[in-house]
Protein backbone atom coordinates (compact mmCIF):
# COMPACT_ATOMS: atom_id res chain seq x y z
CA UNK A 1 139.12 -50.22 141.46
CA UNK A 2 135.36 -50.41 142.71
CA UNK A 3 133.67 -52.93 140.24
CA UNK A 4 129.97 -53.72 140.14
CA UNK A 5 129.17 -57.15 137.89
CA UNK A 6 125.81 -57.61 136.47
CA UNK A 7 125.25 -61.35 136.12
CA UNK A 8 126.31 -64.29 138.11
CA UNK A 9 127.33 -66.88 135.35
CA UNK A 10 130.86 -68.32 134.48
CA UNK A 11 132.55 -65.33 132.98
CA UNK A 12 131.77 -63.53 135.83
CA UNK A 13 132.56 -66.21 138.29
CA UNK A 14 135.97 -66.21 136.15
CA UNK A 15 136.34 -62.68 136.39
CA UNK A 16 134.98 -61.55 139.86
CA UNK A 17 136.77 -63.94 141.72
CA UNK A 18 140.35 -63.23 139.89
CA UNK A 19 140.27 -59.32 140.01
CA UNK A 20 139.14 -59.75 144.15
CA UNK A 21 142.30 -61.35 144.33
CA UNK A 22 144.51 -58.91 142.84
CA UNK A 23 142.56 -56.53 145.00
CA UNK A 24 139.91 -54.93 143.40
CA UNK A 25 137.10 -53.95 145.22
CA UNK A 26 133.84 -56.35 144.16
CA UNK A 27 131.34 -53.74 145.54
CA UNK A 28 128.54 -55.23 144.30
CA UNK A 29 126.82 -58.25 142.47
CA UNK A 30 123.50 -58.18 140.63
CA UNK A 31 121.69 -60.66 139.31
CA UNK A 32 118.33 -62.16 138.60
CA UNK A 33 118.55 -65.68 140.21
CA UNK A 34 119.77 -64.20 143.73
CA UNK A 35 121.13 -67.67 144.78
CA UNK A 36 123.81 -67.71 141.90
CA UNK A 37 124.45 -63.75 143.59
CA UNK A 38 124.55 -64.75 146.71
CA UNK A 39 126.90 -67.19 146.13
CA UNK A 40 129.81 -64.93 144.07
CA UNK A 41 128.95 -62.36 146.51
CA UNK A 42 130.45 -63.98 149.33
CA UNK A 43 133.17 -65.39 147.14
CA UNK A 44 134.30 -61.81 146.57
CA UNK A 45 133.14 -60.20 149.63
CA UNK A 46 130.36 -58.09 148.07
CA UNK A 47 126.60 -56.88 148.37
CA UNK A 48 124.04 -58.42 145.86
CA UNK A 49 120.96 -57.36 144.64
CA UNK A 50 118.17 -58.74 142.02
CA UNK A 51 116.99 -55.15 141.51
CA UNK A 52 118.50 -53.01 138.34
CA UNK A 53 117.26 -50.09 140.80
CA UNK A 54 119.52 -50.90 143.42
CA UNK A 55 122.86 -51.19 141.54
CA UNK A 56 125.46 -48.72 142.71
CA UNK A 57 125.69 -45.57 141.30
CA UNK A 58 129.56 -44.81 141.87
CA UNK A 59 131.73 -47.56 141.07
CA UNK A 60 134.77 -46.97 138.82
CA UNK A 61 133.83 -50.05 136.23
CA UNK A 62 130.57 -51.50 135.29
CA UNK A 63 131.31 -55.62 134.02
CA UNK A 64 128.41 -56.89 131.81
CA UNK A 65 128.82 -60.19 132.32
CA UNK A 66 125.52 -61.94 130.90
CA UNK A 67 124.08 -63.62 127.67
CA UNK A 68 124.83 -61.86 124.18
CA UNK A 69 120.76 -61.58 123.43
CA UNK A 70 120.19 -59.36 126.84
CA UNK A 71 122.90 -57.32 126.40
CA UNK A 72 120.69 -54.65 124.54
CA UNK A 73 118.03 -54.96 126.30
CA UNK A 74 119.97 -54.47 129.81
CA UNK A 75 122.41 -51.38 128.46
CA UNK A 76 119.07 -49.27 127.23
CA UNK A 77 117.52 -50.18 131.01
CA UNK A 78 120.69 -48.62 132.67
CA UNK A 79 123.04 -45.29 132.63
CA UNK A 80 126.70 -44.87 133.94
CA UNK A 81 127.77 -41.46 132.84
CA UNK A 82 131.45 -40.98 132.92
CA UNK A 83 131.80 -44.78 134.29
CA UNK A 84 133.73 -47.51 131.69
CA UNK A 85 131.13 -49.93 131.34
CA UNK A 86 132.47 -53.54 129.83
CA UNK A 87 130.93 -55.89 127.85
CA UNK A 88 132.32 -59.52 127.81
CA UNK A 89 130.64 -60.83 124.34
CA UNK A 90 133.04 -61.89 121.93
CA UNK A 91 131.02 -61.37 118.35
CA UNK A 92 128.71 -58.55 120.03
CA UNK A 93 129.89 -54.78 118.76
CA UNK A 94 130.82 -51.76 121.67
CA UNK A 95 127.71 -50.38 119.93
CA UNK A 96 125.30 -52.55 121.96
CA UNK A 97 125.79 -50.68 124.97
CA UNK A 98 123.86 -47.38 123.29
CA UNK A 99 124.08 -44.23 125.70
CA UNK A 100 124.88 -46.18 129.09
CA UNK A 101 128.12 -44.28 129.16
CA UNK A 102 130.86 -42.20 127.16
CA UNK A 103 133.23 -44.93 127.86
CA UNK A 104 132.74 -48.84 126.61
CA UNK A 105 134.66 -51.88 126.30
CA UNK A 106 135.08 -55.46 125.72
CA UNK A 107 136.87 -57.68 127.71
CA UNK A 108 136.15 -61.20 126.06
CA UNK A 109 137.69 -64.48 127.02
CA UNK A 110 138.98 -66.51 124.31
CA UNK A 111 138.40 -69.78 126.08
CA UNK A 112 135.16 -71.81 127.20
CA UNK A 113 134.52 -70.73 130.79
CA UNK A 114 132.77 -73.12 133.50
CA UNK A 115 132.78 -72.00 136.82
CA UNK A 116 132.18 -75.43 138.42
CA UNK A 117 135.71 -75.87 136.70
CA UNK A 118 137.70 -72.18 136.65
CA UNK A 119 141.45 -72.59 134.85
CA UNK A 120 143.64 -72.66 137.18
CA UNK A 121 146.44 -71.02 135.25
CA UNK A 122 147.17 -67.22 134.15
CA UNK A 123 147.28 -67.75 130.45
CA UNK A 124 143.65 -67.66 129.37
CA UNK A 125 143.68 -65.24 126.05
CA UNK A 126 141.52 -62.68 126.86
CA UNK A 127 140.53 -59.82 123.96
CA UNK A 128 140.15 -55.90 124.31
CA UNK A 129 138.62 -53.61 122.52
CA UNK A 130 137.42 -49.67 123.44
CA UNK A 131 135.85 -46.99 121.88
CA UNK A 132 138.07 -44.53 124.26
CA UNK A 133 141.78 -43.66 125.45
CA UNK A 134 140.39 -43.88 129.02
CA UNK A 135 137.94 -47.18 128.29
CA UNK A 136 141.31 -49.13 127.21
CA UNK A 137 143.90 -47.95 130.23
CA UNK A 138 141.06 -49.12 132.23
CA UNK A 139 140.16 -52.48 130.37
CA UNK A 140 143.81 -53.57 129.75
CA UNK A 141 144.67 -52.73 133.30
CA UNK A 142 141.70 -55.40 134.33
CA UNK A 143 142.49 -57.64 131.59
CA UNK A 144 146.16 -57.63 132.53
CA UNK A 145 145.22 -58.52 136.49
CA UNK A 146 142.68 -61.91 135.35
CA UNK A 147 145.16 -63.15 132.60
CA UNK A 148 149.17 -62.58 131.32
CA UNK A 149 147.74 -62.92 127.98
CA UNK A 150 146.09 -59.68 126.39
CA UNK A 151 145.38 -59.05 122.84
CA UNK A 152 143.95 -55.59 122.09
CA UNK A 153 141.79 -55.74 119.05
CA UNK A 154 139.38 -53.46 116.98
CA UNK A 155 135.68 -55.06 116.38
CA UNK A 156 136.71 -56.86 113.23
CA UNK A 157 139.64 -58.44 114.22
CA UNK A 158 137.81 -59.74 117.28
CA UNK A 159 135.30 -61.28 115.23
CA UNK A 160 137.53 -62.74 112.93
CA UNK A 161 139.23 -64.47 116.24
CA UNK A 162 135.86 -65.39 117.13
CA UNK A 163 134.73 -67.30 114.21
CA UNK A 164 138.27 -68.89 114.41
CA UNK A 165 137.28 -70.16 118.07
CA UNK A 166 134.06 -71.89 116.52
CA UNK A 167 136.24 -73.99 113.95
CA UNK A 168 138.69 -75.16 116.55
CA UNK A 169 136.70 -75.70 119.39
CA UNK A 170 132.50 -75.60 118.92
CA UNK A 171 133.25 -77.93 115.12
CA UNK A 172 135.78 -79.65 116.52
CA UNK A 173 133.94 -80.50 119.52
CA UNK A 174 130.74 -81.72 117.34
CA UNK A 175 133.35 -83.92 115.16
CA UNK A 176 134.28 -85.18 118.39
CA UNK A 177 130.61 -86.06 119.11
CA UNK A 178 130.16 -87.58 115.89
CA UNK A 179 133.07 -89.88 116.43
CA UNK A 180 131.88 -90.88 119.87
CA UNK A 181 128.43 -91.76 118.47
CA UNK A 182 129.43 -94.05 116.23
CA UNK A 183 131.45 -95.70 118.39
CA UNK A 184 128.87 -96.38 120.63
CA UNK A 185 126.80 -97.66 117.91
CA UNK A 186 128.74 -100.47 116.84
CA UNK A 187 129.65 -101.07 120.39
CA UNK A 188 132.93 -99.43 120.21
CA UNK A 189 135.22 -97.80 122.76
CA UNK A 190 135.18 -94.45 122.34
CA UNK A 191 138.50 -94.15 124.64
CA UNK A 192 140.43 -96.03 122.31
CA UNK A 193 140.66 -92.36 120.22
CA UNK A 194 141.29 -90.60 122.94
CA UNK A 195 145.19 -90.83 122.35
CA UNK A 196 144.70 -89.25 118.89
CA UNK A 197 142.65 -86.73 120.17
CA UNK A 198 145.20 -85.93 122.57
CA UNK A 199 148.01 -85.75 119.73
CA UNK A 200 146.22 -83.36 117.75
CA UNK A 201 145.80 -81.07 120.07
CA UNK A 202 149.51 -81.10 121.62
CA UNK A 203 151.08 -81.71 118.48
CA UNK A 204 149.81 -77.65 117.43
CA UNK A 205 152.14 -76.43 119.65
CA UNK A 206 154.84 -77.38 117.46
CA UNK A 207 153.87 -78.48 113.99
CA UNK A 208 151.77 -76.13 111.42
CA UNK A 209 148.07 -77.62 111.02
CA UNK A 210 148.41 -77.76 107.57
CA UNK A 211 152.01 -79.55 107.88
CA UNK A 212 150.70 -82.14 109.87
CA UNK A 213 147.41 -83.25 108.12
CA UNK A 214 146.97 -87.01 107.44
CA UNK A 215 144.19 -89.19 106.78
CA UNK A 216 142.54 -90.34 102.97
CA UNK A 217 142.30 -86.76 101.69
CA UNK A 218 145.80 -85.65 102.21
CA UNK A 219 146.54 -88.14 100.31
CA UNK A 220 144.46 -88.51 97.63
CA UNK A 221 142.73 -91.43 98.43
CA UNK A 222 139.60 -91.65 97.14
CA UNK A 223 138.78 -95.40 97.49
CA UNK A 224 138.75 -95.45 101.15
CA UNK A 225 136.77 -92.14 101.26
CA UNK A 226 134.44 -93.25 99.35
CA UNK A 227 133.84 -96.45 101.24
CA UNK A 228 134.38 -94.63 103.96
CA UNK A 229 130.84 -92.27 103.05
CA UNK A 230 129.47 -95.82 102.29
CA UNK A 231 129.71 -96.35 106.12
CA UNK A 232 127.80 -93.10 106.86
CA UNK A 233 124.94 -94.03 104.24
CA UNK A 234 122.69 -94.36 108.00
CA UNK A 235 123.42 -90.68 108.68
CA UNK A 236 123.43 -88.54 105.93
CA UNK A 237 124.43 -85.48 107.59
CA UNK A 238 127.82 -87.14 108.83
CA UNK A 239 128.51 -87.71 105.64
CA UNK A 240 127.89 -84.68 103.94
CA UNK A 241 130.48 -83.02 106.70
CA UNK A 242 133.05 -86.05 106.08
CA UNK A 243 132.70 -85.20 102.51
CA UNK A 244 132.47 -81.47 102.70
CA UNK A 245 135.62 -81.76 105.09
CA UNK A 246 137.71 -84.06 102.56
CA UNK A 247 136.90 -81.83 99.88
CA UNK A 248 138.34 -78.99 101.13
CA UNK A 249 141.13 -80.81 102.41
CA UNK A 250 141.52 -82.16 98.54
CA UNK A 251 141.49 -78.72 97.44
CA UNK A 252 143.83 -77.10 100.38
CA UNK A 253 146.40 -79.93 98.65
CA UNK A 254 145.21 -78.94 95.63
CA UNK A 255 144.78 -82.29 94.87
């Protein structure tokens, strides 16, 4: 297929450079800061442009690949009758796109991109949705060629996934944040958690969240939470989360 990306940041870095190598045509890249263009142009063997006037008119598929706020903006500045035209927002609706064509659809990656750091493996999730017959062939056919692992979706199941991806990865992260500043405050190693964070994480593979919580609230005890939140007295908004978190912990055990 002849695809034309608008935007030059790490989804379409992700993208761009996978579907060139199954052999899609990149015919053209457009975006504002032409250096970050230029540069996934000749990655994928494309033209670039920083003018919306200048973007192909006959390409099979048109790849949004820019920041959720623009989105709106960008679609009502642009028209691709009869083109599929793909968003790749994850709690943004098809509706965004207005008029810019008859056929829409998301392609969203499930997975925090950086394209100083692609993945190197073929199992990134990546989410479809499409308000057509002819939109979905077209984005499960791409979807299919960047990843092995495709989940079509309607807009409410995506963002239902999507809030799902803030708990275990944007909280979790800040938790993890939280536990490396206080390390560092009492002159701590912050690497000596690292092997806990690391079981966690693999341990999900093959033991049920719930099944494998531990810690003070699973078990009921309240004496070293509370002296625990004694500890956080300095930083009252660490320990409202530790004591939002062991509540609801409390109450998942019903304890």
């Amino acid at each position: 297929m002849r695809i034309v990306f608008i935007g030059s940041g790490n989804i379409a870095f992700f993208f761009a450079t996978r579907l060139h190598r199954k052999g899609h045509e990149i015919t053209q890249v457009y975006s504002r800061t032409r250096a970050h263009g230029d540069l996934l142009a000749a990655l994928t063997h494309s033209n670039v442009t920083d003018n919306l006037d200048e973007i192909i008119p006959d390409a099979d598929v048109y790849i949004l690949a820019i920041k959720d706020d623009v989105l709106e903006e960008m679609a009502a500045r642009l028209s691709f009758k009869n083109k599929t035209v793909i968003h790749c927002a994850g709690a943004v609706p098809l509706e965004v796109l207005g008029n810019i064509s008859e056929n829409k659809a998301v392609i969203w990656s499930l997975y925090s991109i950086r394209k100083s750091n692609l993945p190197k493996g073929n199992n990134v999730p990546l989410i479809v949705e499409a308000n057509t017959p002819a939109a979905a062939t077209i984005a499960l056919k791409l979807a299919h060629d960047i990843s092995d692992t495709v989940l079509e979706t309607d807009f409410r199941q995506r963002q239902l996934l999507h809030v799902g991806a803030v708990f275990a990865n944007n909280f979790t992260n800040h938790l993890f944040s939280i536990a490396q500043q206080l390390c560092e405050e009492h002159g701590l190693p912050f690497e000596v958690l690292h092997p806990i964070i690391r079981q966690t994480t693999q341990q999900i593979g093959f033991i049920n969240p719930t099944d494998s919580q531990t810690g003070p609230a699973a078990r009921n005890d309240t004496t070293t939470i509370q002296r625990h939140l004694n500890l956080l007295e300095p930083h009252p908004d660490w320990q409202k989360i530790y004591a939002d978190i062991s509540n609801a912990i409390l109450k998942e055990n019903k304890l």
